[in-house]
Protein backbone atom coordinates (compact mmCIF):
# COMPACT_ATOMS: atom_id res chain seq x y z
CA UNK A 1 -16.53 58.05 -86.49
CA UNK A 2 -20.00 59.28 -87.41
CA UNK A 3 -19.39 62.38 -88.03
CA UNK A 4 -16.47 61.36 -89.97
CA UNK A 5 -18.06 59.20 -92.33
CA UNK A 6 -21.13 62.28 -92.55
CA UNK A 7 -18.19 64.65 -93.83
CA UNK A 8 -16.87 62.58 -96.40
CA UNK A 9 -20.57 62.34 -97.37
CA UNK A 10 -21.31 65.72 -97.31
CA UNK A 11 -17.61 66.68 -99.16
CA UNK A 12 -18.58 64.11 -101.80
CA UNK A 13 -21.68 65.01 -102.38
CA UNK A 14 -20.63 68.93 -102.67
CA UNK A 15 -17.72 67.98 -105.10
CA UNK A 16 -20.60 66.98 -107.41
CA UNK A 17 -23.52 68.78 -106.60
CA UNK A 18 -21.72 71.80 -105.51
CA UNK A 19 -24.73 72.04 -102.84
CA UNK A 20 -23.11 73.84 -99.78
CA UNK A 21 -21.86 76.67 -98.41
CA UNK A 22 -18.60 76.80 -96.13
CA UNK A 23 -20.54 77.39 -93.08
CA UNK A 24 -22.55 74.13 -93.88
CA UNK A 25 -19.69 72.04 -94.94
CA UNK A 26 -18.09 72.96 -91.72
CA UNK A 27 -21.01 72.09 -89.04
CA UNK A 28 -23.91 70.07 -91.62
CA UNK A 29 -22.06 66.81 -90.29
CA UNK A 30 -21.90 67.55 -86.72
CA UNK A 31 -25.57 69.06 -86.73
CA UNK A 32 -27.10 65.77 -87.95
CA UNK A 33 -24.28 63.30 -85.82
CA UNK A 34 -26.52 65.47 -82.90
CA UNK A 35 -29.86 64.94 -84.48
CA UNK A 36 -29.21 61.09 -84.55
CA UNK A 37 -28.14 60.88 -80.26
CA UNK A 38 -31.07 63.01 -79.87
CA UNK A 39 -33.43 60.55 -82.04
CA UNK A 40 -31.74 57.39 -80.30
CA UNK A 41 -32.27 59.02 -76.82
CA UNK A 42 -36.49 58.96 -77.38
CA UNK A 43 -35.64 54.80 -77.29
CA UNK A 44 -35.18 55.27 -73.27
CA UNK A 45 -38.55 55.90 -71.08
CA UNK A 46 -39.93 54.01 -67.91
CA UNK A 47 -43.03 52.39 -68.89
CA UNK A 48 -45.26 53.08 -66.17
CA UNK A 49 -47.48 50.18 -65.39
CA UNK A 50 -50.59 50.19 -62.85
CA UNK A 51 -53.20 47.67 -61.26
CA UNK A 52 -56.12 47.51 -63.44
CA UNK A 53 -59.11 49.22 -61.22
CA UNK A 54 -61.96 46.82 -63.13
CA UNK A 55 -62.08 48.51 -66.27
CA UNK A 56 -63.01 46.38 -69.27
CA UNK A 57 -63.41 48.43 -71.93
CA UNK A 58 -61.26 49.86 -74.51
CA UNK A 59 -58.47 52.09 -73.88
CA UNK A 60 -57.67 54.11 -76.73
CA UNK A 61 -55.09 57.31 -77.96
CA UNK A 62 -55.75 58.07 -81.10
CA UNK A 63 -53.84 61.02 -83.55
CA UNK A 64 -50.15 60.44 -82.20
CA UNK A 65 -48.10 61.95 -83.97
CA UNK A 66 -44.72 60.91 -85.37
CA UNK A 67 -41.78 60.99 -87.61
CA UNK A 68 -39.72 58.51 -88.30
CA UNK A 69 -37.41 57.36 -91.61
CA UNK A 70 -37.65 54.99 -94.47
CA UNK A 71 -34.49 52.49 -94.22
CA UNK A 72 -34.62 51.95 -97.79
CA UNK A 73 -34.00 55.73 -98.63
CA UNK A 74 -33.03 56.95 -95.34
CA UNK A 75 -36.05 59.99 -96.06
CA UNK A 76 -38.78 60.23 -93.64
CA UNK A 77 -42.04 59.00 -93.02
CA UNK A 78 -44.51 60.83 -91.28
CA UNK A 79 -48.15 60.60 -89.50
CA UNK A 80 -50.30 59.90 -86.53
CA UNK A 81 -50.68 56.19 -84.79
CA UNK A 82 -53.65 55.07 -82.48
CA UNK A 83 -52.96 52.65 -80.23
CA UNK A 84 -56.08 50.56 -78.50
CA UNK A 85 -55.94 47.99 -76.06
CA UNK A 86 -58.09 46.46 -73.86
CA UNK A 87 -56.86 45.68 -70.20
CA UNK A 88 -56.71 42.39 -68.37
CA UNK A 89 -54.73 42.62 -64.87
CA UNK A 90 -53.18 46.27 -65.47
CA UNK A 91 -52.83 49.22 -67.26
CA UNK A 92 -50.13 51.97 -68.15
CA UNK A 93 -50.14 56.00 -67.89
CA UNK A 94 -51.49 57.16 -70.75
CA UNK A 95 -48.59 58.95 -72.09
CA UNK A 96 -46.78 56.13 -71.71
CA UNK A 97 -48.86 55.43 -75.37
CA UNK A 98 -47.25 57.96 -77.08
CA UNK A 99 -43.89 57.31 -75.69
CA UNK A 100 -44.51 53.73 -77.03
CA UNK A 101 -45.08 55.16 -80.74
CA UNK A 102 -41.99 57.58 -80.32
CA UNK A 103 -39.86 55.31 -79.04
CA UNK A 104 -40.57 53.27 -81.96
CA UNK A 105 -40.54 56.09 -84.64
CA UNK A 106 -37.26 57.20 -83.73
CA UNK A 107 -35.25 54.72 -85.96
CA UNK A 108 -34.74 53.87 -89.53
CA UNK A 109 -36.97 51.20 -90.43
CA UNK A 110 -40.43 50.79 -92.76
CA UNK A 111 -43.61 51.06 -91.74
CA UNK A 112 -45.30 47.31 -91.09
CA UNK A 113 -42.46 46.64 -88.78
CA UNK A 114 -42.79 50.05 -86.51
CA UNK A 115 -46.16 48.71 -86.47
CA UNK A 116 -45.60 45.51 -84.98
CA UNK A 117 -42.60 46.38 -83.13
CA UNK A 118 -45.23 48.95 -81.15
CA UNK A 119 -48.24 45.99 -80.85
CA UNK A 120 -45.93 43.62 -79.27
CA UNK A 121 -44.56 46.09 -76.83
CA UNK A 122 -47.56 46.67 -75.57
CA UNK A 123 -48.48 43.13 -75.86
CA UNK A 124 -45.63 41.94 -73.93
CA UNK A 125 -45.60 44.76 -70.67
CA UNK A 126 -49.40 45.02 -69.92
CA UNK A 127 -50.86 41.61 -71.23
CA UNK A 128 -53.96 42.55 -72.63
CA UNK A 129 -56.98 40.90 -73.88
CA UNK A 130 -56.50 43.03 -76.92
CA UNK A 131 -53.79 45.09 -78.62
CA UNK A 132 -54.00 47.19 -81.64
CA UNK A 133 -52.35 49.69 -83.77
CA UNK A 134 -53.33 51.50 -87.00
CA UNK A 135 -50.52 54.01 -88.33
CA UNK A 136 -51.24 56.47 -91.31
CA UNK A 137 -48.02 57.96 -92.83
CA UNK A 138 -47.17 59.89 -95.62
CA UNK A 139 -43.53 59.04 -97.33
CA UNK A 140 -40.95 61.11 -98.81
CA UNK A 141 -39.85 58.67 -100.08
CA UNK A 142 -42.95 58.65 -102.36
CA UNK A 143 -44.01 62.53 -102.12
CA UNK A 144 -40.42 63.34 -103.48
CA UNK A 145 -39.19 61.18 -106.04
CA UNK A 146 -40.30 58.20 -107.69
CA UNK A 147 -44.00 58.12 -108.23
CA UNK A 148 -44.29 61.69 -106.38
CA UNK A 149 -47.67 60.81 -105.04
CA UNK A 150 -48.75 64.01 -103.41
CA UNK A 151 -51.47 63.12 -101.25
CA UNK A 152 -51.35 59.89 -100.62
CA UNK A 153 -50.94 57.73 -97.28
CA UNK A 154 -50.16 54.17 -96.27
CA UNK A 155 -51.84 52.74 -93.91
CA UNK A 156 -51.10 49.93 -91.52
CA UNK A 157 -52.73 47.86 -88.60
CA UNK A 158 -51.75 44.86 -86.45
CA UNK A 159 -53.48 43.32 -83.71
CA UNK A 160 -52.99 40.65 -81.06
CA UNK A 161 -55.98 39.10 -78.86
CA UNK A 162 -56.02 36.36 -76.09
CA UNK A 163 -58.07 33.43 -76.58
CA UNK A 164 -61.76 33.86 -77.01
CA UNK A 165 -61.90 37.78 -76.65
CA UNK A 166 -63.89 38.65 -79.05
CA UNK A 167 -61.37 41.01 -81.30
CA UNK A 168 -63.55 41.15 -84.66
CA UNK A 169 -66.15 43.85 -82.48
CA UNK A 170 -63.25 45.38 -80.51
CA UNK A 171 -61.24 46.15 -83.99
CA UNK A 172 -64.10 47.23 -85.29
CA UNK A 173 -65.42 49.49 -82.43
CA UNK A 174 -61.79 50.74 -82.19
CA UNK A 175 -61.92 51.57 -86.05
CA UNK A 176 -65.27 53.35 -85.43
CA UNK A 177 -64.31 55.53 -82.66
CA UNK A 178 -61.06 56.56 -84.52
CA UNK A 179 -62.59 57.67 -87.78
CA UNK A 180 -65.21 59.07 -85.84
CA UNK A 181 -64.59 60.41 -82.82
């Protein structure tokens, strides 16, 4: 049905933009129907989760890189994520961070809620004393059409902390080491 509803796309499109060749309007639609199951399969990964041996400082990947697409214009977004948290009773394999941001990434959806969506996973399968994300992305959306802002990028952050940690020093070490290090 997907690939379908892609041809009549493509075919409509091509009727008035007279933008492809035969070869494309033969396989364009079955190319991207494959792009999309390989996309959704990056949603499936075991989150590997271990005992916490004492550490109490901050965990943190930083320059993940992702792509991911605007659900307003279907065009993608693009960037790197860094993901901090700081441990309570375990912790996960540290590619299991990236896997977090990919996982994430590989849907249509905007920006503020891949962040979120990626602080409360974490959130919810290690149970941290402190969670946070900061994603920088540059839009086609915006680099494209509309404003065609060349070399700008949004940037977004969300955070979750249990009781009296004291987050306001952890963001801001985490910011610190990010920018700088």
């Amino acid at each position: 049905m997907i690939r379908k509803t892609l041809q009549n796309l493509i075919n409509n499109l091509n009727k008035i933009y007279n933008w492809f060749s035969k070869e494309e309007l033969k396989n364009t639609a079955k190319r991207i129907e494959n792009f999309y199951k390989e996309w959704k399969s990056n949603q499936k990964f075991k989150f590997t989760i271990f005992d916490n041996p004492n550490y109490d400082q901050l965990v943190i990947l930083k320059d993940i890189s992702f792509y991911s697409m605007c659900s307003h214009h279907m065009l993608p977004f693009f960037g790197k994520a860094h993901v901090a948290y700081l441990p309570d009773k375990k912790i996960c394999g540290v590619s299991k961070l990236a896997r977090v941001v990919i996982k994430f990434a590989s849907k249509p959806q905007i920006q503020e809620q891949m962040t979120q969506e990626i602080v409360n996973f974490i959130w919810k399968k290690l149970k941290p004393k402190f969670v946070m994300v900061v994603i920088e992305a540059q839009h086609l959306c915006m680099l494209m059409r509309g404003v065609k802002q060349h070399n700008t990028k949004m940037i977004t952050s969300a955070l979750k902390y249990k009781g009296n940690t004291d987050w306001k020093s952890l963001k801001e070490e985490f910011i610190k080491l990010v920018k700088n290090g």
